[in-house]
Protein backbone atom coordinates (compact mmCIF):
# COMPACT_ATOMS: atom_id res chain seq x y z
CA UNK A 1 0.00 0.00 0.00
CA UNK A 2 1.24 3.64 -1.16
CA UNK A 3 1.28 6.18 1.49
CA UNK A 4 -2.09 7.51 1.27
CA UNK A 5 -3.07 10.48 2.35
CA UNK A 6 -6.88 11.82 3.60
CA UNK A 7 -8.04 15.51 2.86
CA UNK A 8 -11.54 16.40 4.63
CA UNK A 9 -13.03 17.37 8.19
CA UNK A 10 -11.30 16.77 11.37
CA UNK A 11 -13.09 17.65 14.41
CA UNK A 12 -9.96 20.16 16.64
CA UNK A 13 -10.74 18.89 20.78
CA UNK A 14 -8.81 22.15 21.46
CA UNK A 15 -10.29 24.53 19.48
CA UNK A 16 -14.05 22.47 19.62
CA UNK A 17 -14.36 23.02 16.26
CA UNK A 18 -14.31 21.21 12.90
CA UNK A 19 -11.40 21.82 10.39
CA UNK A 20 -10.21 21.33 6.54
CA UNK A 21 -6.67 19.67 7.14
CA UNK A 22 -4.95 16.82 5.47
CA UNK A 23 -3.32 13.85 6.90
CA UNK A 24 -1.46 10.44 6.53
CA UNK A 25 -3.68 7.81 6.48
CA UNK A 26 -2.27 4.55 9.02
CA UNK A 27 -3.95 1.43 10.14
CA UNK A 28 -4.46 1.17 14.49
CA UNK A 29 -3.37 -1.87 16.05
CA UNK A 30 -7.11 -2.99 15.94
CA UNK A 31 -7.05 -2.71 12.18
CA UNK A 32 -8.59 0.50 11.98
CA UNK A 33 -8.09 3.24 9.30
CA UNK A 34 -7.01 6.01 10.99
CA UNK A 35 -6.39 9.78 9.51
CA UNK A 36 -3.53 11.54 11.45
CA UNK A 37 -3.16 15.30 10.45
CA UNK A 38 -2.09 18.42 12.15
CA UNK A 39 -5.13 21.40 13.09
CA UNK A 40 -4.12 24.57 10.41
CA UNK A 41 -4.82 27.38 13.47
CA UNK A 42 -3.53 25.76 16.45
CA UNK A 43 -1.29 22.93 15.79
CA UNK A 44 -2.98 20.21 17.76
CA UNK A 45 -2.65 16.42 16.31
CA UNK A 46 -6.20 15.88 14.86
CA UNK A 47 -7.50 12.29 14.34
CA UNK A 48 -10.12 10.57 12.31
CA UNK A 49 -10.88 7.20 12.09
CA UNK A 50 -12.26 6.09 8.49
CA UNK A 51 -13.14 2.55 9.31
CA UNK A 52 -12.02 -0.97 9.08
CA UNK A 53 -9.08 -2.10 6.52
């Protein structure tokens, strides 16, 4: 698998609101897609899981 890459909505815990970002997509140790990007205001880790593998 290519390193894929997710561009959508994240949901920021620290700013409570819901932001356009891009991230790598990686699969958790439960085998769960997982989108791992950066917030574009306040530079909190962002995550979104995209469901199973």
């Amino acid at each position: 698998m290519a390193d894929e890459t997710y561009k959508g909505e994240f949901y920021c815990v620290k700013c409570k609101a819901k932001r356009e970002a891009e991230g790598k997509v990686v699969v958790s140790d439960n085998g769960r897609r997982m989108a791992k990007g950066q917030c574009p205001v306040c530079g909190t880790n962002l995550n979104r899981i995209l469901g199973k593998a």
